[in-house]
Protein backbone atom coordinates (compact mmCIF):
# COMPACT_ATOMS: atom_id res chain seq x y z
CA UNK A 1 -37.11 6.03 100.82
CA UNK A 2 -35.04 9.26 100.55
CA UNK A 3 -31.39 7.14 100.29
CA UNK A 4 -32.71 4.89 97.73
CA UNK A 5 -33.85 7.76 95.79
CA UNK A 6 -30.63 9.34 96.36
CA UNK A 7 -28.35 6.85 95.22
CA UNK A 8 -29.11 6.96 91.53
CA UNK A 9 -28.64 10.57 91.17
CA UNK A 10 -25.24 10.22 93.22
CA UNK A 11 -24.47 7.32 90.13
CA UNK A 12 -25.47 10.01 87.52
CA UNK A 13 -22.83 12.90 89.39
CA UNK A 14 -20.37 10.41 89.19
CA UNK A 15 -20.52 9.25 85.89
CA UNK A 16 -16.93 10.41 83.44
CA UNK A 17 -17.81 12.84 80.87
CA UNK A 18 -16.97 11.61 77.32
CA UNK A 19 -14.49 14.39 76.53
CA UNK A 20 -14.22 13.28 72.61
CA UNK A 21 -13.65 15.44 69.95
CA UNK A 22 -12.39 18.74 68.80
CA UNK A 23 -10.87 20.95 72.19
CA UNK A 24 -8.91 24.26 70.79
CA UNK A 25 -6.85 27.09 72.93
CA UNK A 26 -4.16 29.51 71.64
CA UNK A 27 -1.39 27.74 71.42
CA UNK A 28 -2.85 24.26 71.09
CA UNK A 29 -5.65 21.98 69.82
CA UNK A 30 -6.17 18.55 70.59
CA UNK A 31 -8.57 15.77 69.15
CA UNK A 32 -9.24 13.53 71.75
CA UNK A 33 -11.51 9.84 71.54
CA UNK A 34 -12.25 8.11 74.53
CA UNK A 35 -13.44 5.09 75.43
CA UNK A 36 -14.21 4.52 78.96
CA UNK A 37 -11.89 5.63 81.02
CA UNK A 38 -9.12 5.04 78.21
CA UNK A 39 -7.85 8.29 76.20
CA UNK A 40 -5.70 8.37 72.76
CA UNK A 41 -5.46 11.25 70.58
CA UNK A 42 -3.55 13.94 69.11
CA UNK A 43 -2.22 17.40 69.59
CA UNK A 44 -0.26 20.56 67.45
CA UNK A 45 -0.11 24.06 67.14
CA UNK A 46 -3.47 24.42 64.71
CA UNK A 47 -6.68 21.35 63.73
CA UNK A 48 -4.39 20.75 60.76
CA UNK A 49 -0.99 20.39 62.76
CA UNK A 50 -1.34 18.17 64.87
CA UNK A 51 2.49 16.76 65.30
CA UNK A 52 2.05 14.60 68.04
CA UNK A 53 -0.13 11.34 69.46
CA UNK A 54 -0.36 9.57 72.42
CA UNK A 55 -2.77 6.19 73.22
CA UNK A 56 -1.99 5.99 77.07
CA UNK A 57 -4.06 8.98 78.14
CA UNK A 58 -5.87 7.66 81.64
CA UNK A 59 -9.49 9.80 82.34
CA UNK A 60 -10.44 9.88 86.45
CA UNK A 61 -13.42 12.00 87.02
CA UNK A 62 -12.20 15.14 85.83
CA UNK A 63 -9.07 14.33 85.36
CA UNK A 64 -6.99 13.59 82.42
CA UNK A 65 -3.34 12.38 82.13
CA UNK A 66 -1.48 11.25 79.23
CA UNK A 67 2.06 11.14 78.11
CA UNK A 68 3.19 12.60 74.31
CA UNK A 69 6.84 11.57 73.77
CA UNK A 70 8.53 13.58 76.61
CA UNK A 71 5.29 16.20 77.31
CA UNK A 72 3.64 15.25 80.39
CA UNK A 73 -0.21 16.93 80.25
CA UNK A 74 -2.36 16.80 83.31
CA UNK A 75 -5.72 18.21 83.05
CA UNK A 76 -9.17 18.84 84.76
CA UNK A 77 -12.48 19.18 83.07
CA UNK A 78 -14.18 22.12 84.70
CA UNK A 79 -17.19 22.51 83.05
CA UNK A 80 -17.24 23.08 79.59
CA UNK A 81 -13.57 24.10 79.65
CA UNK A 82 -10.06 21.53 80.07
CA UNK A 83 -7.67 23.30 81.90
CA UNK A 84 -4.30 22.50 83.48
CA UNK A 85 -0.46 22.24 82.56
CA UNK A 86 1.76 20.69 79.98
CA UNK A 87 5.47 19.85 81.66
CA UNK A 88 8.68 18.81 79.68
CA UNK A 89 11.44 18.70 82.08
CA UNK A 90 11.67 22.05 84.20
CA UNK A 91 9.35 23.78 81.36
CA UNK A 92 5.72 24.39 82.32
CA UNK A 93 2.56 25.80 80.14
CA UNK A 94 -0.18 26.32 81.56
CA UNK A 95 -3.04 24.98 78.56
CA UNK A 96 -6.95 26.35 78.88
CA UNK A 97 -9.25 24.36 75.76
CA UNK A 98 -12.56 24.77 74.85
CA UNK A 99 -14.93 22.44 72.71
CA UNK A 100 -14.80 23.32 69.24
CA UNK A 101 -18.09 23.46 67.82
CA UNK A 102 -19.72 23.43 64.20
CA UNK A 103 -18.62 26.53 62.21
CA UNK A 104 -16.25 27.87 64.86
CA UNK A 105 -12.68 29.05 63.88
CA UNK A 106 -9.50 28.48 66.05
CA UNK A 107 -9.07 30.95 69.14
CA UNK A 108 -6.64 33.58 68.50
CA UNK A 109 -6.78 33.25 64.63
């Protein structure tokens, strides 16, 4: 009784969170939409910059990759933050995002 019990909470643990919407940091905010395990989306400096897209973004778990023109980002979701690194070439930035919510203004403006 106790594994057949256990088996639909281990379904629940392992279900992907839906990470769409509004995720802001310093130096960067994104908009991301997913469906499934698909991501697309877009990213700048500010909500109203946002200079580049991507639609091959790929979410495992808690981890997100995607590809904007020569900007690899890989990310983890680690509770209710996305953190991890942006790469272009030998350049590295380390990116830390947090959901923006109703009423809330940009981080660091």
């Amino acid at each position: 009784m106790k594994t057949i019990l256990s088996l639909p909470i281990c379904g629940i643990a392992l279900g992907t969170t839906d990470i769409s919407g509004k995720w802001v940091g310093t130096l960067f905010s994104f908009v991301f939409k997913q469906d499934g395990s698909k991501l697309s989306g877009a990213g700048g400096p500010g909500e109203k910059e946002q200079i580049v897209s991507f639609d091959n973004g790929v979410v495992d778990g808690d981890h997100i990759t995607f590809k904007a023109g020569s900007v690899q980002v890989d990310l983890r979701i680690a509770g209710d933050e996305i953190r991890g690194e942006m790469k272009n070439g030998d350049d590295a930035m380390k990116i830390f995002l947090k959901p923006m919510r109703l009423g809330q203004r940009r981080m660091g403006r």
